[in-house]
PDB file of N, CA and C in Angstrom:
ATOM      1  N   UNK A   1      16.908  23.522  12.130  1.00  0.00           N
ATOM      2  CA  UNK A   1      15.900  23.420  11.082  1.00  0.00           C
ATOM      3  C   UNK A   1      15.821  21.976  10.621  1.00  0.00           C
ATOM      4  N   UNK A   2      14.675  21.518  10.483  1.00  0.00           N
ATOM      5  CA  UNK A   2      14.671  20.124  10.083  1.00  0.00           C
ATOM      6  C   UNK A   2      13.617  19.918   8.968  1.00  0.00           C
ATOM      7  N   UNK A   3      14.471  19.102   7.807  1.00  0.00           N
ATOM      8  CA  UNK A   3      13.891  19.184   7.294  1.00  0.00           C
ATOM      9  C   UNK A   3      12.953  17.486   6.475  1.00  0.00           C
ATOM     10  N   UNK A   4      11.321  18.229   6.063  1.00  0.00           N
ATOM     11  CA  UNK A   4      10.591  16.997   5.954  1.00  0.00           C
ATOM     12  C   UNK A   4      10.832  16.157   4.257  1.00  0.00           C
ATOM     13  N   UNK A   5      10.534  15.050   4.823  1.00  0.00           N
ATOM     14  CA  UNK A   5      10.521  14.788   3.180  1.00  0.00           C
ATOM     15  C   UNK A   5       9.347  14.904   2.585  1.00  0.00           C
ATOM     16  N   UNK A   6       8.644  14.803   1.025  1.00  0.00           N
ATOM     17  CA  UNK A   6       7.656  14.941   1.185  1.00  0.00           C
ATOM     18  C   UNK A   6       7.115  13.505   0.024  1.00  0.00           C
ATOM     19  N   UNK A   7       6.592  13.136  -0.117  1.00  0.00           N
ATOM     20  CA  UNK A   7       6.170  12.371  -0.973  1.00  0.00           C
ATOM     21  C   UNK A   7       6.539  12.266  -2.209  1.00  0.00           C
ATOM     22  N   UNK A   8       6.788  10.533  -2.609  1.00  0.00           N
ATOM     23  CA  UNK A   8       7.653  10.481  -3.755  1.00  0.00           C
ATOM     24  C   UNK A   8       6.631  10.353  -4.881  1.00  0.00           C
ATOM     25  N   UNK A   9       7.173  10.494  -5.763  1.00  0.00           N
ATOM     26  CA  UNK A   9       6.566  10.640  -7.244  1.00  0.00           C
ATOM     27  C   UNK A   9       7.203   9.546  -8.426  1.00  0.00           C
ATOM     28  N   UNK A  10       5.697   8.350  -8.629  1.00  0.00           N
ATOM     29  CA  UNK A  10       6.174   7.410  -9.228  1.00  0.00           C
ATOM     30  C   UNK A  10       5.729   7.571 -10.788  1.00  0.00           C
ATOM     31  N   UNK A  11       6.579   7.191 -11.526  1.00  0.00           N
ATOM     32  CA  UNK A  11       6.359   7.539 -13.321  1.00  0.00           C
ATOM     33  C   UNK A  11       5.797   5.966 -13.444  1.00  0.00           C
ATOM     34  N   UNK A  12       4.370   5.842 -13.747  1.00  0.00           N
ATOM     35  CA  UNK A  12       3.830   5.028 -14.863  1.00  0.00           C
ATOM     36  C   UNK A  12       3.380   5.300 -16.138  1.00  0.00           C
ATOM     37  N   UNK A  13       4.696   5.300 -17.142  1.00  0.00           N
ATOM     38  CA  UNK A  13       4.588   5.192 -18.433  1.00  0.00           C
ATOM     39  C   UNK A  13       4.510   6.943 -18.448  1.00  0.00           C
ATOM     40  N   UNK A  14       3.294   7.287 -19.192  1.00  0.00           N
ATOM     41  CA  UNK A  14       3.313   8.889 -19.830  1.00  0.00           C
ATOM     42  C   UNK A  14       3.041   9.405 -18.551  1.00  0.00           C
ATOM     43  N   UNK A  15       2.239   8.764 -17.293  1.00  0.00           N
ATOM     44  CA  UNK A  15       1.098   9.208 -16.127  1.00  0.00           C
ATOM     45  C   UNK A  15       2.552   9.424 -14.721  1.00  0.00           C
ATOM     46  N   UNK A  16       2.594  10.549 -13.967  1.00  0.00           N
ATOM     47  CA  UNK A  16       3.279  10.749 -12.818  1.00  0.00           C
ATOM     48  C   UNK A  16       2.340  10.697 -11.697  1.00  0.00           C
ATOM     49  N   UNK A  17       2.285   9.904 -10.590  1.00  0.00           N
ATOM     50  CA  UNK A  17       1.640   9.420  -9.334  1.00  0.00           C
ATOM     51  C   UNK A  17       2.241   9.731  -8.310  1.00  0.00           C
ATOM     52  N   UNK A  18       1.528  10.702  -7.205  1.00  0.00           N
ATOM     53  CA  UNK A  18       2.594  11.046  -6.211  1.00  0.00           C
ATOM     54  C   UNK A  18       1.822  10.015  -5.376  1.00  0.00           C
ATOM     55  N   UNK A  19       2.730   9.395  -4.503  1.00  0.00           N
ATOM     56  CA  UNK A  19       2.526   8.333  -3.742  1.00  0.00           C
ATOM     57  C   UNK A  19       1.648   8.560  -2.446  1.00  0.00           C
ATOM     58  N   UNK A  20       1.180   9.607  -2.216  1.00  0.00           N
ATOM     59  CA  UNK A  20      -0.043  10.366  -1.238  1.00  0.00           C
ATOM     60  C   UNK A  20      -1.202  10.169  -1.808  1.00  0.00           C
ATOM     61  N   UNK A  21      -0.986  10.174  -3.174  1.00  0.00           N
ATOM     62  CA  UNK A  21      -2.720   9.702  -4.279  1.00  0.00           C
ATOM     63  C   UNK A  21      -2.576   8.315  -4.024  1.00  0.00           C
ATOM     64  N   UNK A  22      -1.659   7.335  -3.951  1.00  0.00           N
ATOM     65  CA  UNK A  22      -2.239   6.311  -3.908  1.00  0.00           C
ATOM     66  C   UNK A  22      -2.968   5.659  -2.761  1.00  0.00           C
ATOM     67  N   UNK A  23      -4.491   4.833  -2.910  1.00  0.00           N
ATOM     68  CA  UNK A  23      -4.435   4.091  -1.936  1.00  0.00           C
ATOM     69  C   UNK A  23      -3.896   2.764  -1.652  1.00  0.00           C
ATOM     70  N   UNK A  24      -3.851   2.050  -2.876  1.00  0.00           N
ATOM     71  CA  UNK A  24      -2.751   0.819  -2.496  1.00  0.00           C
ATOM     72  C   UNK A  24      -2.707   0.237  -3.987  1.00  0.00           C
ATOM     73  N   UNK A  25      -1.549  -1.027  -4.034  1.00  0.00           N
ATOM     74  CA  UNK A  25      -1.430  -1.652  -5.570  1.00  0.00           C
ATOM     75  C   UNK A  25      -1.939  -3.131  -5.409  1.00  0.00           C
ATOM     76  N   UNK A  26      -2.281  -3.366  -6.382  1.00  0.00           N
ATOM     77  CA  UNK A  26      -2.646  -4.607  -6.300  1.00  0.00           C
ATOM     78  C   UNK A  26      -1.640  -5.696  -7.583  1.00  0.00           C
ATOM     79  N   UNK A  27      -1.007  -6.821  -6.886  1.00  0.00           N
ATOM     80  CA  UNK A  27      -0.289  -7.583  -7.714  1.00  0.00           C
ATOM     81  C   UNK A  27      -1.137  -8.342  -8.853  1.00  0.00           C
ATOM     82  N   UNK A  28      -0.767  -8.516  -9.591  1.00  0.00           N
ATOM     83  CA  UNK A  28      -1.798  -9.245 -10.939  1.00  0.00           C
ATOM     84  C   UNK A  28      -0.124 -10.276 -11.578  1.00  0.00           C
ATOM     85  N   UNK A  29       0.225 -11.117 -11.300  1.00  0.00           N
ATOM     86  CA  UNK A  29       1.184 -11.614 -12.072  1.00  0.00           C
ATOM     87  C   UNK A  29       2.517 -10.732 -12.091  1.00  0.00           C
ATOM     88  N   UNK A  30       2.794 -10.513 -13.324  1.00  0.00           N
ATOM     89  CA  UNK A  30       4.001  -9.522 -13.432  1.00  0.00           C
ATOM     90  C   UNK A  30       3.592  -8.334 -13.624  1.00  0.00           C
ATOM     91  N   UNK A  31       1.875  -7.734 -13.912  1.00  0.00           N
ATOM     92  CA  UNK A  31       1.624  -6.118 -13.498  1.00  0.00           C
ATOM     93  C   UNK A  31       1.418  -6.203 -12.294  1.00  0.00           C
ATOM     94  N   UNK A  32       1.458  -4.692 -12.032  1.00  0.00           N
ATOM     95  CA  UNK A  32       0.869  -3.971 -10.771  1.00  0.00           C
ATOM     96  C   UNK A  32      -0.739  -3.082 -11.473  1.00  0.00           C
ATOM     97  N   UNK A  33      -1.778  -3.365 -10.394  1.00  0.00           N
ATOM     98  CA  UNK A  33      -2.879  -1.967 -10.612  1.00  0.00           C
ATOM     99  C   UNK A  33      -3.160  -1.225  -9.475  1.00  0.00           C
ATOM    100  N   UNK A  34      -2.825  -0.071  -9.743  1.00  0.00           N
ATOM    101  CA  UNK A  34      -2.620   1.236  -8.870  1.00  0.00           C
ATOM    102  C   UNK A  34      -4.288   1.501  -8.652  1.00  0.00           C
ATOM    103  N   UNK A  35      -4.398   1.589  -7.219  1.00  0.00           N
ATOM    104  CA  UNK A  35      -5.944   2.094  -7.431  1.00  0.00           C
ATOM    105  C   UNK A  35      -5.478   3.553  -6.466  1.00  0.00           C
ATOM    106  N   UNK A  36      -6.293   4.203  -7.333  1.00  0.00           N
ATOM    107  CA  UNK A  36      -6.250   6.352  -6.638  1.00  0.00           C
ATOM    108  C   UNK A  36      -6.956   6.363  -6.285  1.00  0.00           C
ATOM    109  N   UNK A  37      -6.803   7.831  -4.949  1.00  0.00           N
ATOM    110  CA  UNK A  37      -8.018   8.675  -4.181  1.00  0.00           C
ATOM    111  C   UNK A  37      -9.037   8.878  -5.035  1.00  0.00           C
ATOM    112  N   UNK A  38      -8.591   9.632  -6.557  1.00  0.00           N
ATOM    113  CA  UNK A  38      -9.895  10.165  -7.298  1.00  0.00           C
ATOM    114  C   UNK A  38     -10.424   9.266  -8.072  1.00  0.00           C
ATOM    115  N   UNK A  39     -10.445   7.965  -7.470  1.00  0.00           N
ATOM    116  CA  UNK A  39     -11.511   6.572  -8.252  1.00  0.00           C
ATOM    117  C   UNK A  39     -10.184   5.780  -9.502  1.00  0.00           C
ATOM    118  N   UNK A  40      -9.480   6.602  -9.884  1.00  0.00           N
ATOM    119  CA  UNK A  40      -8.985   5.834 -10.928  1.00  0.00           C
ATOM    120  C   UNK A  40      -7.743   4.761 -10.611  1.00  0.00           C
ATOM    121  N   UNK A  41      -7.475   3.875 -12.091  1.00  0.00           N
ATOM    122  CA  UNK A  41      -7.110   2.709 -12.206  1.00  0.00           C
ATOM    123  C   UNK A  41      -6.085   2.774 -12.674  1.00  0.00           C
ATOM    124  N   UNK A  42      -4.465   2.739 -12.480  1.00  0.00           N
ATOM    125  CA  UNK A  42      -3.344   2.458 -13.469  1.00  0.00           C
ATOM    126  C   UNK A  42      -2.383   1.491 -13.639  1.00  0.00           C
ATOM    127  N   UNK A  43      -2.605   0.301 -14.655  1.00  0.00           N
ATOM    128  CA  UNK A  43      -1.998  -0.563 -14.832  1.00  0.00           C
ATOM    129  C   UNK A  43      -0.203  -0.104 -15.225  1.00  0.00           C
ATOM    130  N   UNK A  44       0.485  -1.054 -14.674  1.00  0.00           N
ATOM    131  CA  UNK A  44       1.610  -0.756 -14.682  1.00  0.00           C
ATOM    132  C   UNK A  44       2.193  -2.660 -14.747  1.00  0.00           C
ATOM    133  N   UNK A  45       3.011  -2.464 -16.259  1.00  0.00           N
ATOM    134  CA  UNK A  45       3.961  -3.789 -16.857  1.00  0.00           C
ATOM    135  C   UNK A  45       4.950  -3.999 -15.563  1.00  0.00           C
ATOM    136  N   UNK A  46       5.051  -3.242 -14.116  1.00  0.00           N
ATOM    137  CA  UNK A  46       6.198  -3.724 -13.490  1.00  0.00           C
ATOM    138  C   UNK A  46       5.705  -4.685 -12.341  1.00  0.00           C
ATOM    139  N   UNK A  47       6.197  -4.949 -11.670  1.00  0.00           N
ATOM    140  CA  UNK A  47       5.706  -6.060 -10.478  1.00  0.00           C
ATOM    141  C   UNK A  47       6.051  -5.396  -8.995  1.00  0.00           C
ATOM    142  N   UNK A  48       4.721  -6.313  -8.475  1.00  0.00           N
ATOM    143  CA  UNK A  48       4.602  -5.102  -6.987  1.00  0.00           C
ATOM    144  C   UNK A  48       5.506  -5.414  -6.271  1.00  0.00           C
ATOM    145  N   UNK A  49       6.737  -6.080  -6.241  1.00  0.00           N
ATOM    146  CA  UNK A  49       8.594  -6.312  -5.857  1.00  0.00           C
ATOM    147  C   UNK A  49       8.990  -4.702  -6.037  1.00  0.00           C
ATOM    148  N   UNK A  50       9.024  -4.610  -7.641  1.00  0.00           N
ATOM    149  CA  UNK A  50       9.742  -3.294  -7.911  1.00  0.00           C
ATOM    150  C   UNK A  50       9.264  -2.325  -7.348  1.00  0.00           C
ATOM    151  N   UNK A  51       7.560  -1.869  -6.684  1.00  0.00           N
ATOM    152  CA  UNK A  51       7.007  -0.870  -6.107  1.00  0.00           C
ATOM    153  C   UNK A  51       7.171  -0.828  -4.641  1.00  0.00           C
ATOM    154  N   UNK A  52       7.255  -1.879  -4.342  1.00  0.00           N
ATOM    155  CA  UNK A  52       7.689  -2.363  -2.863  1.00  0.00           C
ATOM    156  C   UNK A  52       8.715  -1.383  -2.367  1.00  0.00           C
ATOM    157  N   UNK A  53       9.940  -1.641  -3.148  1.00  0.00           N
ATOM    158  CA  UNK A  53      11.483  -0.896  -2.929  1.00  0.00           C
ATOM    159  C   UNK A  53      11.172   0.412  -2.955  1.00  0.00           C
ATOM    160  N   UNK A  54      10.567   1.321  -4.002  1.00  0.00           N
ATOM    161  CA  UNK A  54      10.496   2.177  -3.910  1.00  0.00           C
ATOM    162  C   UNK A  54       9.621   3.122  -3.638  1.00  0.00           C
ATOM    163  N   UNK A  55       8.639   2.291  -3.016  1.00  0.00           N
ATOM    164  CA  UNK A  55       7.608   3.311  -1.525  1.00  0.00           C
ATOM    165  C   UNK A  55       8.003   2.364  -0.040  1.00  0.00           C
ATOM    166  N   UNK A  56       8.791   2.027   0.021  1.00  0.00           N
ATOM    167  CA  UNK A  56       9.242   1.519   1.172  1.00  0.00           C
ATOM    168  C   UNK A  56       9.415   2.588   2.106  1.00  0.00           C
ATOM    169  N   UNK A  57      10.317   3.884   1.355  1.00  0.00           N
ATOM    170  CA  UNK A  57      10.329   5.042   2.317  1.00  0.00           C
ATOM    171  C   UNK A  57       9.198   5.963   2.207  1.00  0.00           C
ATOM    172  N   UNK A  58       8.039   5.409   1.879  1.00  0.00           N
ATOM    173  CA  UNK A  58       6.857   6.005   2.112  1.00  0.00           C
ATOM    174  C   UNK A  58       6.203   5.768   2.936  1.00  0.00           C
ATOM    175  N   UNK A  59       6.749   4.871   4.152  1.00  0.00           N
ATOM    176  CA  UNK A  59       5.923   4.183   4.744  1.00  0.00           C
ATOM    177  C   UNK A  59       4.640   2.415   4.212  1.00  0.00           C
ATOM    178  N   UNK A  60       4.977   2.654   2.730  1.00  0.00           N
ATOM    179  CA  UNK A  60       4.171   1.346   2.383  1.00  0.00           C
ATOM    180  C   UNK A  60       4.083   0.153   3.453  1.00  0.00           C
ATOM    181  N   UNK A  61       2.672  -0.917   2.835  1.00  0.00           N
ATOM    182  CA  UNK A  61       2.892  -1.193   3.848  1.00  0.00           C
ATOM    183  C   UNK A  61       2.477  -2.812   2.946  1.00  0.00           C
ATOM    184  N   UNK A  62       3.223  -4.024   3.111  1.00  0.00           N
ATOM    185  CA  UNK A  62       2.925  -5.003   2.291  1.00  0.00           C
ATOM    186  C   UNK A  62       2.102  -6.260   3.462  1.00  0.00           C
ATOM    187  N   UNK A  63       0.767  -6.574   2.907  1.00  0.00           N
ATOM    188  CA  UNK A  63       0.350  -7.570   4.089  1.00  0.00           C
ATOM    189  C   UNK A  63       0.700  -8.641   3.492  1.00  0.00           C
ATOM    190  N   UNK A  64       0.482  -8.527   2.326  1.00  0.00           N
ATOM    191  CA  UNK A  64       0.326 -10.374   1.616  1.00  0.00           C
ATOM    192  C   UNK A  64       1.135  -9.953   0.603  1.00  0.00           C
ATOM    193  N   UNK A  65       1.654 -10.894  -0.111  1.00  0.00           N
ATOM    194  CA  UNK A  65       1.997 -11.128  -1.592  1.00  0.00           C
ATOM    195  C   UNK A  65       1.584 -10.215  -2.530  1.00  0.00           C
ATOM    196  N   UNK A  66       0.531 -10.021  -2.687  1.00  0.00           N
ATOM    197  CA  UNK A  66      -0.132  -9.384  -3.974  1.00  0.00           C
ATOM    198  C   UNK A  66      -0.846  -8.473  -3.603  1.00  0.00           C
ATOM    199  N   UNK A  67      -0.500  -7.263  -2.424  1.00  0.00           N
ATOM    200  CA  UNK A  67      -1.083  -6.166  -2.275  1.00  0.00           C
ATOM    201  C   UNK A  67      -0.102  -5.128  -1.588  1.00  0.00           C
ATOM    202  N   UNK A  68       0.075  -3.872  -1.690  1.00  0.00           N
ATOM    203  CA  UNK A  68       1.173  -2.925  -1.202  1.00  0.00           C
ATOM    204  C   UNK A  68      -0.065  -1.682  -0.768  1.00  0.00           C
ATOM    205  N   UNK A  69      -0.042  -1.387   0.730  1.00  0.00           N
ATOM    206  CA  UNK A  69      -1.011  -0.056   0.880  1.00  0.00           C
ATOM    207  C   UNK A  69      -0.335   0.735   1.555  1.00  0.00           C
ATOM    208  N   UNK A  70      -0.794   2.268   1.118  1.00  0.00           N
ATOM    209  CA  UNK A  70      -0.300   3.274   1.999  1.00  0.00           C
ATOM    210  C   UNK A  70      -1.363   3.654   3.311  1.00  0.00           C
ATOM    211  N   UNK A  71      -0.348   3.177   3.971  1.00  0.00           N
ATOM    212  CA  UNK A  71      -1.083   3.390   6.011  1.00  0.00           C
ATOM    213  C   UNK A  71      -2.031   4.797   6.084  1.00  0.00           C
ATOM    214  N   UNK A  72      -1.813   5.575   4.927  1.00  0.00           N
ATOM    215  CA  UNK A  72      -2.906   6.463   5.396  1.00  0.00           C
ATOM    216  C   UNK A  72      -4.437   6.526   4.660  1.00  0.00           C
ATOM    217  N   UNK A  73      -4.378   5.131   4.461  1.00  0.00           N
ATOM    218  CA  UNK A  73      -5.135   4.588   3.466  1.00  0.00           C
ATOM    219  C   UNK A  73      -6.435   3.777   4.365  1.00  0.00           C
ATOM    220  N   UNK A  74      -5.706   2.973   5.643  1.00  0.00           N
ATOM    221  CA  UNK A  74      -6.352   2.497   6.295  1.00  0.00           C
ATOM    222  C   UNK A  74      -7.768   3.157   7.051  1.00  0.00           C
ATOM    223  N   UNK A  75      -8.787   2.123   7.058  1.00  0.00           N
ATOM    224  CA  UNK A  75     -10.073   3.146   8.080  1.00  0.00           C
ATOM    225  C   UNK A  75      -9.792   1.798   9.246  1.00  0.00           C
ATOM    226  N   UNK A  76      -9.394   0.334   8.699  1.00  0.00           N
ATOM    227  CA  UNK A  76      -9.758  -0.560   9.772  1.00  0.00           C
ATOM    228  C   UNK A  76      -8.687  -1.607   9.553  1.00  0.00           C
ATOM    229  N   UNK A  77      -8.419  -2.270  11.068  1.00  0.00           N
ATOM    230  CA  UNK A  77      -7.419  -3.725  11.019  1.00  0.00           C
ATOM    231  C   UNK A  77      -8.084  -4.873  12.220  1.00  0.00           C
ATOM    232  N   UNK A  78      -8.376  -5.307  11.369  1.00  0.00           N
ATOM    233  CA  UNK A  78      -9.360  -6.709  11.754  1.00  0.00           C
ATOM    234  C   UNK A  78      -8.170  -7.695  11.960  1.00  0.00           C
ATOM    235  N   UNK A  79      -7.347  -8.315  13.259  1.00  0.00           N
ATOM    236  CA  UNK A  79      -6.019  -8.881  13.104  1.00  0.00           C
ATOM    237  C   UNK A  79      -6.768 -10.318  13.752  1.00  0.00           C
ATOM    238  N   UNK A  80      -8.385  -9.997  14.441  1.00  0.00           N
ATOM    239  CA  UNK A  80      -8.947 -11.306  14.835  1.00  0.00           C
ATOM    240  C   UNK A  80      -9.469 -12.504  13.978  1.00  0.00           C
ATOM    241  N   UNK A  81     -10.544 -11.904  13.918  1.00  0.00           N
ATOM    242  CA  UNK A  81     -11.356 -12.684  12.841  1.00  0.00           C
ATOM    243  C   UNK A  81     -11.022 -12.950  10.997  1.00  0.00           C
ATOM    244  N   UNK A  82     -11.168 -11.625  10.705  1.00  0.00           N
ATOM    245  CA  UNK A  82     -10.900 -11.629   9.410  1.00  0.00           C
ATOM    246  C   UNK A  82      -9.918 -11.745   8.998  1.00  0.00           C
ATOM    247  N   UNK A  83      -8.534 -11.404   9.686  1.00  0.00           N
ATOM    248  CA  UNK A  83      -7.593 -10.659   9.265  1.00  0.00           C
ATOM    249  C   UNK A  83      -7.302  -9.946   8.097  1.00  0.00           C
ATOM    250  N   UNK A  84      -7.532  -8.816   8.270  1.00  0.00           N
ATOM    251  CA  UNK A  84      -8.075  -8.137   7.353  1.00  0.00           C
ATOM    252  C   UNK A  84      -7.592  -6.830   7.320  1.00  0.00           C
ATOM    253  N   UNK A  85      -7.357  -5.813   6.333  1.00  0.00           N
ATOM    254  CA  UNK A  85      -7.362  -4.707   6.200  1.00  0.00           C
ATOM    255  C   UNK A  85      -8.785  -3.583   5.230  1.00  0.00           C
ATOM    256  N   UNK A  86      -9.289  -2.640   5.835  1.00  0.00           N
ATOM    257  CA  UNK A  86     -10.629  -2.361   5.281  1.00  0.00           C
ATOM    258  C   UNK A  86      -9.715  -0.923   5.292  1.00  0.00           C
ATOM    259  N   UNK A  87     -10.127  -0.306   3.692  1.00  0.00           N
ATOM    260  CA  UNK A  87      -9.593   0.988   3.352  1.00  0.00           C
ATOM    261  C   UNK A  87     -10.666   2.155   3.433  1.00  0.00           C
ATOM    262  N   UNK A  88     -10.237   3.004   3.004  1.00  0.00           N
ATOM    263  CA  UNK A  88     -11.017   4.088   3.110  1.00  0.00           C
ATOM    264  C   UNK A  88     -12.054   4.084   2.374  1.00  0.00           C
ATOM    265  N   UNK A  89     -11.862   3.467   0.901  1.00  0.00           N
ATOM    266  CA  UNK A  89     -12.637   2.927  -0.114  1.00  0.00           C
ATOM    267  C   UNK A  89     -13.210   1.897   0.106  1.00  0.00           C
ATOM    268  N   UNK A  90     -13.552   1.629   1.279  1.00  0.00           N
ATOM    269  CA  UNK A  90     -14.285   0.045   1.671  1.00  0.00           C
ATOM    270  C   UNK A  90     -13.646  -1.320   0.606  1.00  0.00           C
ATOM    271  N   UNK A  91     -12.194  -0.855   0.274  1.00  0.00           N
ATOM    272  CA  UNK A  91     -11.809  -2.120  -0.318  1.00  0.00           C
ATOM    273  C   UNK A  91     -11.417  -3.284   1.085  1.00  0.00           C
ATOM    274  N   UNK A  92     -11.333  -4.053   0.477  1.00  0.00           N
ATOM    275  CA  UNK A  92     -10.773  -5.152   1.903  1.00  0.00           C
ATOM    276  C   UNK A  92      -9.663  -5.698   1.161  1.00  0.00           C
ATOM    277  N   UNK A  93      -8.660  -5.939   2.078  1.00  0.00           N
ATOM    278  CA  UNK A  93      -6.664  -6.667   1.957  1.00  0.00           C
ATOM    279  C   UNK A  93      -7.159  -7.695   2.610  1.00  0.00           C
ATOM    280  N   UNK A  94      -6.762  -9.110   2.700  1.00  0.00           N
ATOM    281  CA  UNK A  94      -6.325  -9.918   3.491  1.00  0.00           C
ATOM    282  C   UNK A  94      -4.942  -9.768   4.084  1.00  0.00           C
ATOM    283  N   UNK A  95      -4.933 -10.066   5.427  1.00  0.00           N
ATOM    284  CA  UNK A  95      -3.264 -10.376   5.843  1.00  0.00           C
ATOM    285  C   UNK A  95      -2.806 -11.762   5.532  1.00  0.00           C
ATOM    286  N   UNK A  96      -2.033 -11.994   5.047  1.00  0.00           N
ATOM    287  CA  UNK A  96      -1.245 -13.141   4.971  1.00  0.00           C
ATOM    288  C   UNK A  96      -0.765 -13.438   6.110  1.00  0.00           C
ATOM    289  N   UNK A  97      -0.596 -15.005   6.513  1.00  0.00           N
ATOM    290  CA  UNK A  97      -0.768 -15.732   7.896  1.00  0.00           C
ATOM    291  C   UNK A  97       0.573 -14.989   8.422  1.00  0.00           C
ATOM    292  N   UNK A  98       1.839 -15.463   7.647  1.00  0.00           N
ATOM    293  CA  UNK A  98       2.501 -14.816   8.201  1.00  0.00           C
ATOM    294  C   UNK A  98       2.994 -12.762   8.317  1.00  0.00           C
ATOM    295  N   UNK A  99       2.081 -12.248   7.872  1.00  0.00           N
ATOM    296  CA  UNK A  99       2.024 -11.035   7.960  1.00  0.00           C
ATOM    297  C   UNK A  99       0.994 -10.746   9.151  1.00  0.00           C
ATOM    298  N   UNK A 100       0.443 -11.163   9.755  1.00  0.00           N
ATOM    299  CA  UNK A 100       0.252 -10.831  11.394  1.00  0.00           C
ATOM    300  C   UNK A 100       1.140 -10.367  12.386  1.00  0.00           C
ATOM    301  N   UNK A 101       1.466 -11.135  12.557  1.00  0.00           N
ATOM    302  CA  UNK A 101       2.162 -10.944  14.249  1.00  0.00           C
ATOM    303  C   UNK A 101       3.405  -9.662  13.372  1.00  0.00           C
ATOM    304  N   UNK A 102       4.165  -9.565  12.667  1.00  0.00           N
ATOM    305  CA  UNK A 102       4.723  -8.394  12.495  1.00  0.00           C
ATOM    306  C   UNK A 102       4.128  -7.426  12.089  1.00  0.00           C
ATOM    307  N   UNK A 103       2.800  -7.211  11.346  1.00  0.00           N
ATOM    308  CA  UNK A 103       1.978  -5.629  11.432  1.00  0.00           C
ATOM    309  C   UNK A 103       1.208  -5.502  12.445  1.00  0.00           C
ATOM    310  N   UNK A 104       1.130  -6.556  13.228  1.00  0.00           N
ATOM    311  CA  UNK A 104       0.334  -6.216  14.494  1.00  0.00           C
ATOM    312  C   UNK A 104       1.453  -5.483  15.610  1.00  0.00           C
ATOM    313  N   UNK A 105       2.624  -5.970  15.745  1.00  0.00           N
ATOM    314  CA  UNK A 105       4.124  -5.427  16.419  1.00  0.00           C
ATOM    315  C   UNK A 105       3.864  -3.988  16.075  1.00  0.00           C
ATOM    316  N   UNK A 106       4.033  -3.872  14.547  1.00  0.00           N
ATOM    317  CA  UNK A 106       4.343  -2.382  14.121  1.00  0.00           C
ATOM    318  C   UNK A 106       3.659  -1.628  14.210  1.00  0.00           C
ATOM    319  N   UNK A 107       1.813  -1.521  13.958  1.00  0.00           N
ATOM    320  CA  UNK A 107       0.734  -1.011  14.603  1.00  0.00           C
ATOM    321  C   UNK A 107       0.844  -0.591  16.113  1.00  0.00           C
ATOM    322  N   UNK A 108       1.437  -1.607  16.589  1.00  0.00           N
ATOM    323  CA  UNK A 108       1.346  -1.008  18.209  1.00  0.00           C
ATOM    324  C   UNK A 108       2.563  -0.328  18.847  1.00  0.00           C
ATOM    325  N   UNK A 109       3.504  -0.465  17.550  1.00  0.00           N
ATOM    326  CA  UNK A 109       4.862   0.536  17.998  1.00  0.00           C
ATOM    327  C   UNK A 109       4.634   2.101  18.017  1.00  0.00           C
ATOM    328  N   UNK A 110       3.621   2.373  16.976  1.00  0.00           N
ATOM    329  CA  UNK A 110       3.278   3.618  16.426  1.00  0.00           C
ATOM    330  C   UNK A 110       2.282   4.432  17.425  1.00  0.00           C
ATOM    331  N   UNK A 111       1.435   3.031  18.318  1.00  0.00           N
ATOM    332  CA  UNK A 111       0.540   3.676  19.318  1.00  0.00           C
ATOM    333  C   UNK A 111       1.336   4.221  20.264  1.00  0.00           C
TER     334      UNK A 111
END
């Protein structure tokens, strides 16, 4: 019998976020803003370091500095031109220069 894990559940402030709602965070200084499946916005006083650690075993996925997305978040990876990440929400990530060549590795480990 094996068993799955299932998605973790992050406490911002009064609000509980299971980490399957999120589509990705965005760094702002020392907050984080959580953007959700169902359109909404949750600012959070911690820094996207501290969110990093603990959706790491969610699969998160960090391109640049100031953005953390969950891979099932992705519709597109532009690693030519743009370098780029395009979400489901037609938001766009940049990759950071050196965040190429290792999410491009890990993308194609998974193929």
């Amino acid at each position: 019998m094996k068993l799955t894990k299932g998605p973790s559940t992050i406490s911002l402030g009064a609000t509980n976020v299971l980490s399957s709602d999120i589509l990705f965070i965005r760094g702002e200084g020392n907050y984080s803003n959580f953007f959700l499946k169902d359109g909404r916005k949750i600012l959070s006083c911690r820094t996207l370091k501290h969110f990093a650690t603990l959706l790491a075993d969610d699969g998160f996925i960090r391109p640049s500095k100031s953005a953390l997305i969950n891979p099932s978040a992705i519709a597109h990876i532009d690693f030519k031109s743009q370098k780029s990440i395009r979400l489901v929400n037609e938001e766009v990530i940049s990759i950071s220069r050196r965040q190429v060549r290792p999410l491009k590795e890990y993308f194609q480990s998974l193929a």
